[in-house]
C-alpha atoms as a PDB file:
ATOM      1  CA  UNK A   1      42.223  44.741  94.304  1.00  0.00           C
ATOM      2  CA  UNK A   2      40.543  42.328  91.536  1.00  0.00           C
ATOM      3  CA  UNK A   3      41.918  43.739  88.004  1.00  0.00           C
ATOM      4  CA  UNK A   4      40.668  43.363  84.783  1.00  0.00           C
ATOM      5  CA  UNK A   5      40.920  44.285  80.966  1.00  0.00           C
ATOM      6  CA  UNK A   6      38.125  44.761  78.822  1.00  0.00           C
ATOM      7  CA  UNK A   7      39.399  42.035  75.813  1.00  0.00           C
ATOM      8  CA  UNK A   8      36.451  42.567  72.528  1.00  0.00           C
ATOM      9  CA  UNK A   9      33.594  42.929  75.012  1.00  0.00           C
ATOM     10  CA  UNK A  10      34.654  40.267  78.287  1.00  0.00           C
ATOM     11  CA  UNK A  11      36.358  41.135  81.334  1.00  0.00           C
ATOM     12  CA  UNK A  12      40.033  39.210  81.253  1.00  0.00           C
ATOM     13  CA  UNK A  13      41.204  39.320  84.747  1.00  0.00           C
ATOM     14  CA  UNK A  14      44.878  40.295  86.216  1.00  0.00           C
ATOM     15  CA  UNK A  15      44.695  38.354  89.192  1.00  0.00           C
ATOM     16  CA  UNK A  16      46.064  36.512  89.864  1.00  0.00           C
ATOM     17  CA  UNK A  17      49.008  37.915  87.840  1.00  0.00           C
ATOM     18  CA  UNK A  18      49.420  36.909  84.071  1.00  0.00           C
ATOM     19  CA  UNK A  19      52.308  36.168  81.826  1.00  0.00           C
ATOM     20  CA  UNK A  20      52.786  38.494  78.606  1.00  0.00           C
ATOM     21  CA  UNK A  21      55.171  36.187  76.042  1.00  0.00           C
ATOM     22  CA  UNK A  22      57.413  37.901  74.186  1.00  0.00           C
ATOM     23  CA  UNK A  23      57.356  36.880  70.216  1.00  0.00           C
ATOM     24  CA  UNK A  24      59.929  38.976  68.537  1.00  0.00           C
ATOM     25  CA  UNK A  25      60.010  39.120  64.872  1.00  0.00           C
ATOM     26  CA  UNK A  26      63.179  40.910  64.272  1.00  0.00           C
ATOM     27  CA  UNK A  27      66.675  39.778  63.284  1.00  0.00           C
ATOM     28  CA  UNK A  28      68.412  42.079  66.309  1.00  0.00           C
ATOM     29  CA  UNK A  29      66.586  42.011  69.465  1.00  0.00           C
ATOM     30  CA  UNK A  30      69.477  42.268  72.481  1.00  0.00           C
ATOM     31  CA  UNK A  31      68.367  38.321  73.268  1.00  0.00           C
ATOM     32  CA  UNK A  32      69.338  36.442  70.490  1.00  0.00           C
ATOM     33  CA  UNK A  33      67.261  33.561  71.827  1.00  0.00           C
ATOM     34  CA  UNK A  34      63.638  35.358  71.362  1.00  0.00           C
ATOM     35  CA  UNK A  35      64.658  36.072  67.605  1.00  0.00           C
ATOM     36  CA  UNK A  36      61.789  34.111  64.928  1.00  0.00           C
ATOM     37  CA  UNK A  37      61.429  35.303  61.621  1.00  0.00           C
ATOM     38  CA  UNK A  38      60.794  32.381  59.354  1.00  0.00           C
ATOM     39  CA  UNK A  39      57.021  31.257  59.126  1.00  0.00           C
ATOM     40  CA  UNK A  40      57.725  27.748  61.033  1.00  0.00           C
ATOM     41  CA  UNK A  41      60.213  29.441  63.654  1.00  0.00           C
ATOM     42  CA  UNK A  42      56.919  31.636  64.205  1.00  0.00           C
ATOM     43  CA  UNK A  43      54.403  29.226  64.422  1.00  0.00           C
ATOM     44  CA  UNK A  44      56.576  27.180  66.805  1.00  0.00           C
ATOM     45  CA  UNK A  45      57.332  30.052  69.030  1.00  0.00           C
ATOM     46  CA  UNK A  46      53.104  30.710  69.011  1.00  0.00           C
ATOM     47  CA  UNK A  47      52.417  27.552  70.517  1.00  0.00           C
ATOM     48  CA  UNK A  48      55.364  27.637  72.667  1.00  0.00           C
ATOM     49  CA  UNK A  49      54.475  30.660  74.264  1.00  0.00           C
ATOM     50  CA  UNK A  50      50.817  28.854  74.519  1.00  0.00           C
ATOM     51  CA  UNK A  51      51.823  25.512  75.979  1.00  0.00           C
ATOM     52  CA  UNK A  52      54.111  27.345  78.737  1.00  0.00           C
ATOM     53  CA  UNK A  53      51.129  29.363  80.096  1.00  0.00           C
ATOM     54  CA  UNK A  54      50.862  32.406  79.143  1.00  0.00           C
ATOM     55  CA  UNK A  55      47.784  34.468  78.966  1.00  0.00           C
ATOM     56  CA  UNK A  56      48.883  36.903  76.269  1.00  0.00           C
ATOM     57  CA  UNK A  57      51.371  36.874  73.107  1.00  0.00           C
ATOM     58  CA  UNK A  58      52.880  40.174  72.728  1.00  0.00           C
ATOM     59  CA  UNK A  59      54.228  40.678  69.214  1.00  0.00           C
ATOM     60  CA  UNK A  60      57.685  42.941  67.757  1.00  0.00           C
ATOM     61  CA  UNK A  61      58.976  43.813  64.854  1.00  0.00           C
ATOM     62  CA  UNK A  62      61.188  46.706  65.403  1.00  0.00           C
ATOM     63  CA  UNK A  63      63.854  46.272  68.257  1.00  0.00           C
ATOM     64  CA  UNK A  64      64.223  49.209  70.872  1.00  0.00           C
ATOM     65  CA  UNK A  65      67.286  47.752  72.459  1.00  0.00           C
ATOM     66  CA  UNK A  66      70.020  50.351  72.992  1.00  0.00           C
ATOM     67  CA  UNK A  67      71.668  52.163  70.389  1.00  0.00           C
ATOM     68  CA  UNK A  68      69.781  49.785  67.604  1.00  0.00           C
ATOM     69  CA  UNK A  69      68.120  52.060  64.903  1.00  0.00           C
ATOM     70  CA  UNK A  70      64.438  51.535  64.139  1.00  0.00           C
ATOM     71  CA  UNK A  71      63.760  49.763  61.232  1.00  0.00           C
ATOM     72  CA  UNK A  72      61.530  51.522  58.304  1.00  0.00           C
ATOM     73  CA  UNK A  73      57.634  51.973  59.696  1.00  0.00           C
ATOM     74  CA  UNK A  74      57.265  50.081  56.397  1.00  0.00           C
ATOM     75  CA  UNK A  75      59.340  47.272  57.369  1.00  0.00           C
ATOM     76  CA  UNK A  76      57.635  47.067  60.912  1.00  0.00           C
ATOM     77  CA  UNK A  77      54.406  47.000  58.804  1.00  0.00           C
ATOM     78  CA  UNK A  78      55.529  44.209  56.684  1.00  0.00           C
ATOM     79  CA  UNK A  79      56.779  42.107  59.158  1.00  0.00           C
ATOM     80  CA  UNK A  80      53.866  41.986  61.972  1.00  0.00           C
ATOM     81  CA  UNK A  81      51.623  41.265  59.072  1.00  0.00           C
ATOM     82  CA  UNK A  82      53.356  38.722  58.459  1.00  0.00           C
ATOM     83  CA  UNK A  83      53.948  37.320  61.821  1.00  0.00           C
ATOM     84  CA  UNK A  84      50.051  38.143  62.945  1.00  0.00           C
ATOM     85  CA  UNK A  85      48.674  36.090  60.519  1.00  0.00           C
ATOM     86  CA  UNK A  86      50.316  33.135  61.596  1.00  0.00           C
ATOM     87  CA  UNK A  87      49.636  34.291  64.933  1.00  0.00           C
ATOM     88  CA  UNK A  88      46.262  33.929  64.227  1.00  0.00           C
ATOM     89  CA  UNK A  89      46.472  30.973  62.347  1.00  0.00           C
ATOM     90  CA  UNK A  90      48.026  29.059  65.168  1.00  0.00           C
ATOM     91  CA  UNK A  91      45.962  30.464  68.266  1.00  0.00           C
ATOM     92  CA  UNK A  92      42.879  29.096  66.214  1.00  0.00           C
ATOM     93  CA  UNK A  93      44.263  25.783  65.544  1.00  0.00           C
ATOM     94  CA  UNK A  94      45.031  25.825  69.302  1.00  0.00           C
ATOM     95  CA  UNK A  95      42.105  27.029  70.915  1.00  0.00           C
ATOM     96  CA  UNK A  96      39.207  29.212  70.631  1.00  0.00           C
ATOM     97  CA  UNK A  97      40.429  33.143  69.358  1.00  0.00           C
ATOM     98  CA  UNK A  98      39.044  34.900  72.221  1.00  0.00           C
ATOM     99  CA  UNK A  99      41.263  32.927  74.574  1.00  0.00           C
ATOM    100  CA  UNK A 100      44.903  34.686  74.349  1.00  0.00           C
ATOM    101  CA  UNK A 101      44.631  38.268  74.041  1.00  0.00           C
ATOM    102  CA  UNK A 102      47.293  39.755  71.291  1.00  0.00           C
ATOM    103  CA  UNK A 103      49.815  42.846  72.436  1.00  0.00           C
ATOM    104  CA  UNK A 104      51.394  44.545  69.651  1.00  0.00           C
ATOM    105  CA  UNK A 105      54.462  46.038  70.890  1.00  0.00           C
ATOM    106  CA  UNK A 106      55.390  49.312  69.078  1.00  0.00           C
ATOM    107  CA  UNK A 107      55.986  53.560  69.091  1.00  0.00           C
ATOM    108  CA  UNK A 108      53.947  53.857  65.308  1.00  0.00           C
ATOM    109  CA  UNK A 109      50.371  54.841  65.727  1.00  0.00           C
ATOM    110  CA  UNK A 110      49.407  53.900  62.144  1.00  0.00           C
ATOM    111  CA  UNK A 111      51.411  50.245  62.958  1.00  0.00           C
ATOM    112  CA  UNK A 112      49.514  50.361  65.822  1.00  0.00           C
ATOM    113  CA  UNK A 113      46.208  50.878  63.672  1.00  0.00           C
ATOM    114  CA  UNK A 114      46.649  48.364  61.179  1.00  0.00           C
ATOM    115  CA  UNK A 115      47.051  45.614  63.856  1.00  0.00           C
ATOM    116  CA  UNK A 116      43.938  46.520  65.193  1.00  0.00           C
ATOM    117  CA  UNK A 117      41.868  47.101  62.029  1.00  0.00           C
ATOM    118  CA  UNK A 118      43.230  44.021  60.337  1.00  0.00           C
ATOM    119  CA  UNK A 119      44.201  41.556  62.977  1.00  0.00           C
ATOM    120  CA  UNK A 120      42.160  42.289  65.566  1.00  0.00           C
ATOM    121  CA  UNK A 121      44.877  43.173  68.412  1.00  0.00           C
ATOM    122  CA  UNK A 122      43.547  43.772  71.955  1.00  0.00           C
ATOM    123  CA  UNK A 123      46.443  45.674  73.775  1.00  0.00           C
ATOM    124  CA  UNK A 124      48.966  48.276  72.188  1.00  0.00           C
ATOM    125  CA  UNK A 125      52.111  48.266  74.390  1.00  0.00           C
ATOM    126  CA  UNK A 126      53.877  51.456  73.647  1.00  0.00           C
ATOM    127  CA  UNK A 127      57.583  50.934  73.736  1.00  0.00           C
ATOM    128  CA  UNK A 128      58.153  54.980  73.575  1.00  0.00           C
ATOM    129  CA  UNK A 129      57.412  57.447  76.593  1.00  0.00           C
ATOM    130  CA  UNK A 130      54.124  58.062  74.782  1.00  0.00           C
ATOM    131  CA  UNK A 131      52.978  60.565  72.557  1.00  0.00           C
ATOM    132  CA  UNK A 132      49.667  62.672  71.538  1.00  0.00           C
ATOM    133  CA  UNK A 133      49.405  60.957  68.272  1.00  0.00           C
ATOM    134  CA  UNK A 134      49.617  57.266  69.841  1.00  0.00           C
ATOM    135  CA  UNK A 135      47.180  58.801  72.494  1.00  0.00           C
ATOM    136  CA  UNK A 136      44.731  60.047  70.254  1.00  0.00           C
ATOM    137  CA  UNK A 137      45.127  56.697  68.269  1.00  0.00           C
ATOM    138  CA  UNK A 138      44.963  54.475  71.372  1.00  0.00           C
ATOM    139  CA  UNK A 139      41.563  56.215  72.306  1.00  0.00           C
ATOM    140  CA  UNK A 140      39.796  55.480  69.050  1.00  0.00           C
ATOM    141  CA  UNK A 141      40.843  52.180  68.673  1.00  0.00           C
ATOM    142  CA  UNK A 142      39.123  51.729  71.668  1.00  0.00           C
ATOM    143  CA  UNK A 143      41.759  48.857  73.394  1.00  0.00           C
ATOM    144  CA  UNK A 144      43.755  48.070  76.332  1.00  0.00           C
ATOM    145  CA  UNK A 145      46.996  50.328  76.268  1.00  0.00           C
ATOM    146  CA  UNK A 146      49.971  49.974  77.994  1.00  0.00           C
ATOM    147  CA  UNK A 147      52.040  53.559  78.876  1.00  0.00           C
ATOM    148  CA  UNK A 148      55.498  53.597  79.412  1.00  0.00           C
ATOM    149  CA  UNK A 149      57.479  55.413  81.838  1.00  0.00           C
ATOM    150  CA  UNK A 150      61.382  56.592  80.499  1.00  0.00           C
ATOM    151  CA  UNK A 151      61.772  58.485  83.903  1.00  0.00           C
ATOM    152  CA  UNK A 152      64.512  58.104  86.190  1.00  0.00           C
ATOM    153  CA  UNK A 153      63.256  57.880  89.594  1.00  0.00           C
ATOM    154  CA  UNK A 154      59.607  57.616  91.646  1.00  0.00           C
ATOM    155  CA  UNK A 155      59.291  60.805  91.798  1.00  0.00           C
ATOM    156  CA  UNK A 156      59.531  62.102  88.562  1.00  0.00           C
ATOM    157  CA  UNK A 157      57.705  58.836  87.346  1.00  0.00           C
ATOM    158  CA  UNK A 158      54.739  59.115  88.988  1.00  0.00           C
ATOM    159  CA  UNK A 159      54.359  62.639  88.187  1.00  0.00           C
ATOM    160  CA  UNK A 160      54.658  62.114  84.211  1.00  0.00           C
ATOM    161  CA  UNK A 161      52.215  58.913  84.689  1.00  0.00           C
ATOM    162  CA  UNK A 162      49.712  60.882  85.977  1.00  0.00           C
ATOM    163  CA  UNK A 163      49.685  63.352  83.587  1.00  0.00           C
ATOM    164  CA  UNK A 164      49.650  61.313  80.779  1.00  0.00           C
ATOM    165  CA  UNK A 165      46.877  59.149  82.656  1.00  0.00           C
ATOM    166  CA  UNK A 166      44.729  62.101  83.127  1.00  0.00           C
ATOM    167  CA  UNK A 167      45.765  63.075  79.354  1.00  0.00           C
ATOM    168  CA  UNK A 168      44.614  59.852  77.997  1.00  0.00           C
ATOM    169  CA  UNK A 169      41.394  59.847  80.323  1.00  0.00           C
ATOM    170  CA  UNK A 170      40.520  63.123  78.783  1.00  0.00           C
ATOM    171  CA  UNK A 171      40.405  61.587  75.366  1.00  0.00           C
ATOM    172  CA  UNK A 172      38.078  59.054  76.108  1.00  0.00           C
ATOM    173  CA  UNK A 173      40.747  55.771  77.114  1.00  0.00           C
ATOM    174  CA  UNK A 174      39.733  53.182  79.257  1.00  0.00           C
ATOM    175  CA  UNK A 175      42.113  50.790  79.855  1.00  0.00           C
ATOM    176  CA  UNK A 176      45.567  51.589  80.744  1.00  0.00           C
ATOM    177  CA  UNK A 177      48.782  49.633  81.950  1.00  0.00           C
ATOM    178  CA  UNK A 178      51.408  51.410  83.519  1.00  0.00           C
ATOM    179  CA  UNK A 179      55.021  49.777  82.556  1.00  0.00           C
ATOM    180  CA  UNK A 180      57.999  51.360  84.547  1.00  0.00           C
ATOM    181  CA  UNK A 181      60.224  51.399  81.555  1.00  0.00           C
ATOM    182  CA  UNK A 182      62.967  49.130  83.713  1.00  0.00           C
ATOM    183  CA  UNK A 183      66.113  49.896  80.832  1.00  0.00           C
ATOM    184  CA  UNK A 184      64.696  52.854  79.225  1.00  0.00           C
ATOM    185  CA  UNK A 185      66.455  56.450  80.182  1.00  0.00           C
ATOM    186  CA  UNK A 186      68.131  54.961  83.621  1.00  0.00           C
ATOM    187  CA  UNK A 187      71.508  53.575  84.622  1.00  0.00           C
ATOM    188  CA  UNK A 188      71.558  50.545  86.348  1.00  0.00           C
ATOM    189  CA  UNK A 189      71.276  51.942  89.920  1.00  0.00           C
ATOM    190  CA  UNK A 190      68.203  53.864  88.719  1.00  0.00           C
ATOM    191  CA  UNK A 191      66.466  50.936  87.360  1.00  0.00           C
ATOM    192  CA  UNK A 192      67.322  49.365  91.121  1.00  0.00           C
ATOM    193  CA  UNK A 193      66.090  52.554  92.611  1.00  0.00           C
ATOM    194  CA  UNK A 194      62.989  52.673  91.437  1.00  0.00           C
ATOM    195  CA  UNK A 195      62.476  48.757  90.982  1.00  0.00           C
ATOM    196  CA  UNK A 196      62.756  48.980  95.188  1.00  0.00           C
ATOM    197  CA  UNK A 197      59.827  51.194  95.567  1.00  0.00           C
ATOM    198  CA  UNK A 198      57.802  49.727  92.718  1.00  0.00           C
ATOM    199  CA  UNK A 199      54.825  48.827  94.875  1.00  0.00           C
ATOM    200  CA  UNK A 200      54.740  52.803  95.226  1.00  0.00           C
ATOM    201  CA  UNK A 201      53.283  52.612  91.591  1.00  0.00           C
ATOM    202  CA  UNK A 202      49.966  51.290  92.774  1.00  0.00           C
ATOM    203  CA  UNK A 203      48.674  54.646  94.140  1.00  0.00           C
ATOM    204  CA  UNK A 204      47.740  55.188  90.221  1.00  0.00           C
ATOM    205  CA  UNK A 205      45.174  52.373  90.934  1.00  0.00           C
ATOM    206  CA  UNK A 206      46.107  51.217  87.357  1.00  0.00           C
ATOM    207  CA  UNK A 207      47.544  47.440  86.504  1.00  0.00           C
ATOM    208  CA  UNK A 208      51.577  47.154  86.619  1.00  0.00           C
ATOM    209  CA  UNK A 209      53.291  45.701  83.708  1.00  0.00           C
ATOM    210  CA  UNK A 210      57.428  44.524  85.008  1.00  0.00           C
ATOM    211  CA  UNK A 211      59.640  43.714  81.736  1.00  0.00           C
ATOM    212  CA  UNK A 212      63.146  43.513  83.446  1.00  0.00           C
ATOM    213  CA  UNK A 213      63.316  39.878  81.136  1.00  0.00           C
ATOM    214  CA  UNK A 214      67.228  39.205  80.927  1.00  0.00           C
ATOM    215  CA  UNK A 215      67.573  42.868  81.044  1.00  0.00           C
ATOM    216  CA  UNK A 216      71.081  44.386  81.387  1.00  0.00           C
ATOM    217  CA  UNK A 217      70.375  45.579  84.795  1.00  0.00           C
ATOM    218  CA  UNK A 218      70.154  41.397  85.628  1.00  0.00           C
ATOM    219  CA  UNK A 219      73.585  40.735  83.704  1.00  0.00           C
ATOM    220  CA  UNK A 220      75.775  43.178  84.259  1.00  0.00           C
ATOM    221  CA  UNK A 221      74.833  43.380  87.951  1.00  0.00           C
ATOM    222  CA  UNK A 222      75.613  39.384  87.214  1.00  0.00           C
ATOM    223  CA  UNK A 223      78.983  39.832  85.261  1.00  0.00           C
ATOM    224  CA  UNK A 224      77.242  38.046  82.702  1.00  0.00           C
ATOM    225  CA  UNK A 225      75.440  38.182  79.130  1.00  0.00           C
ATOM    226  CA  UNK A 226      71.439  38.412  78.460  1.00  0.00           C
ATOM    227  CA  UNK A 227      71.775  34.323  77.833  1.00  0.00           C
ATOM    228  CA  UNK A 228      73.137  33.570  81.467  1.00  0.00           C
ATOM    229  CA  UNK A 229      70.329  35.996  83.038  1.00  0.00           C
ATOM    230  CA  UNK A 230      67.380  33.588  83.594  1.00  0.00           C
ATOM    231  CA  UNK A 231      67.788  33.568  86.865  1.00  0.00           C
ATOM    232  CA  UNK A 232      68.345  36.946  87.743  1.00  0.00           C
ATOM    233  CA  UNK A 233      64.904  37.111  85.812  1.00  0.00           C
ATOM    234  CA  UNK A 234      63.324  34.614  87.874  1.00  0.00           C
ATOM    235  CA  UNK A 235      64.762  36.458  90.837  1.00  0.00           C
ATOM    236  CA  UNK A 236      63.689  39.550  90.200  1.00  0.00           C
ATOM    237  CA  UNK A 237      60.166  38.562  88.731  1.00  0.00           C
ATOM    238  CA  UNK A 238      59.206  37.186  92.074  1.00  0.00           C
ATOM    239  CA  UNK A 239      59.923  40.471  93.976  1.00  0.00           C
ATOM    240  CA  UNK A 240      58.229  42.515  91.527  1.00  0.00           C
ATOM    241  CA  UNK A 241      55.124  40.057  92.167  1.00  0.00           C
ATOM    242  CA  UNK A 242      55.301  40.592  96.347  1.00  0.00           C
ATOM    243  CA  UNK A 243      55.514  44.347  95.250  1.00  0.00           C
ATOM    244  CA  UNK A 244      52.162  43.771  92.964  1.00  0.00           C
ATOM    245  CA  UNK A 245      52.777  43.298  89.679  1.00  0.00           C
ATOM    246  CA  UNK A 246      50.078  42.486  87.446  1.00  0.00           C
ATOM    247  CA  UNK A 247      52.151  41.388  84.283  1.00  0.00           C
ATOM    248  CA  UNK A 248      55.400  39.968  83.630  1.00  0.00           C
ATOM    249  CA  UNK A 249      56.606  40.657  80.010  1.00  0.00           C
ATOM    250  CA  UNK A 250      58.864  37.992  79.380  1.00  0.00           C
ATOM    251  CA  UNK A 251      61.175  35.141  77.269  1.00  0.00           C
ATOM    252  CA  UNK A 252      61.103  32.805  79.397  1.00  0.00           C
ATOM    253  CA  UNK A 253      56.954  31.679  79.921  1.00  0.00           C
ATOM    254  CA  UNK A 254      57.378  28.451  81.884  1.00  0.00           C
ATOM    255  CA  UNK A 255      59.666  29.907  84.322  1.00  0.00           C
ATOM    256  CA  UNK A 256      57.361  32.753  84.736  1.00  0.00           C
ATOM    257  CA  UNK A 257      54.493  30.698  85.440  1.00  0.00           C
ATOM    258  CA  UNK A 258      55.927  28.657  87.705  1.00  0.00           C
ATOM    259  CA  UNK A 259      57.029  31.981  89.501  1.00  0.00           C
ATOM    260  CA  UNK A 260      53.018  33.316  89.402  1.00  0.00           C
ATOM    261  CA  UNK A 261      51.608  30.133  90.882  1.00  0.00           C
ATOM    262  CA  UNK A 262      54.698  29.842  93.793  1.00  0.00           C
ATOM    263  CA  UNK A 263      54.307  33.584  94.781  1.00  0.00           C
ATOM    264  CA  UNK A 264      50.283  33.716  94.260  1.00  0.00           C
ATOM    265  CA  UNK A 265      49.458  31.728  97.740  1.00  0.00           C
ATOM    266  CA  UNK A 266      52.479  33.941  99.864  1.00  0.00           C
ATOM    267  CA  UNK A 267      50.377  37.360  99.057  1.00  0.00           C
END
């Protein structure tokens, strides 16, 4: 099944599978190694994410780790203005604009809005279960969204993606992601639960987005700590690829890459 997004008027293909690179601009994201917030820690992190290989920079300002409190919308506001414009600065110093496609990764429909009205952003990756005001918001903008799942199993996942599918169909979206929510409303054996029937997902003929990036169902399955779960990542990236992933969301580009282009030839 040949993929694609519609990115400002050209088809930007999902297969093979594509890397989404994960630029955080907040002080408490649960990996303290994907942290930036000065200008230069940005900018280097931009073309880092760029010179690993990925095909799209998605960019946060308010963590959604577990029992973290959002920050102000104001704050979010401030701080992905901040961080798109040297987004933007560096991706056209780098290359041509149109080549890397920019995610914004929030729950706020107006943060959502400004990033599209302002900067230009192509995807909006909901990082909530979704709601009718992010819908409705989505549908206007007109761009690439990515929904969420919070569910706790297959079952009850598929049935609340295609509502909301059919929901956001009937207010006019066109393209949509599906994201199983790996770490969102689950314990660890439901996050393995579903992760083992992921390819399940694909009935929804809709592109899969995997984020299980040194998630705590890698390191505490692992004994470990988000900084020892790179592996576990690698691991589990691969098997979400045989299962037909379309996106990895992750820290970690290179590795991710390399991942895409070993697994890419086995399918």
């Amino acid at each position: 099944m040949i993929q694609t997004l519609n990115i400002r008027g050209h088809l930007f293909p999902l297969t093979p599978p594509c890397v989404m690179g994960i630029l955080n601009v907040t002080p408490d994201s649960f990996f303290a190694g994907s942290r930036v917030q000065t200008e230069e820690a940005i900018a280097r992190r931009t073309r880092q994410i760029i010179a690993e290989g990925a095909a799209i920079i998605d960019v946060g300002a308010c963590s959604t780790r577990p029992g973290s409190t959002p920050v102000s919308e104001k704050e979010e506001t401030a701080r992905l203005r901040t961080a798109l414009t040297i987004v933007q600065r560096e991706l056209s110093s780098l290359h041509s604009p149109l080549s890397t496609p920019i995610s914004i990764d929030t729950f706020r429909p107006d943060v959502a809005r400004m990033a599209v009205e302002e900067f230009g952003a192509d995807i909006i990756n909901d990082v909530s279960e979704g709601s009718e005001p992010m819908f409705r918001m989505a549908a206007r903008l007109g761009k690439a969204y990515v929904l969420m799942s919070v569910q706790p199993d297959l079952r009850q996942t598929l049935l609340a993606f295609a509502a909301k599918v059919q929901q956001l169909r009937d207010m006019g979206q066109k393209d949509i992601i599906l994201d199983p929510g790996f770490g969102f409303g689950k314990t660890l054996e439901q996050n393995f639960a579903l992760f083992r029937e992921l390819e399940k997902l694909l009935v929804l003929d809709l592109p899969l987005l995997v984020g299980v990036s040194r998630k705590s169902m890698i390191w505490k399955t692992l004994d470990g700590s988000p900084d020892d779960a790179l592996n576990g990542t690698t691991a589990l990236n691969a098997v979400a690829l045989m299962k037909g992933a379309s996106i990895l969301r992750v820290h970690d580009v290179k590795q991710a890459v390399e991942c895409i282009r070993l697994i890419s030839p086995l399918k």
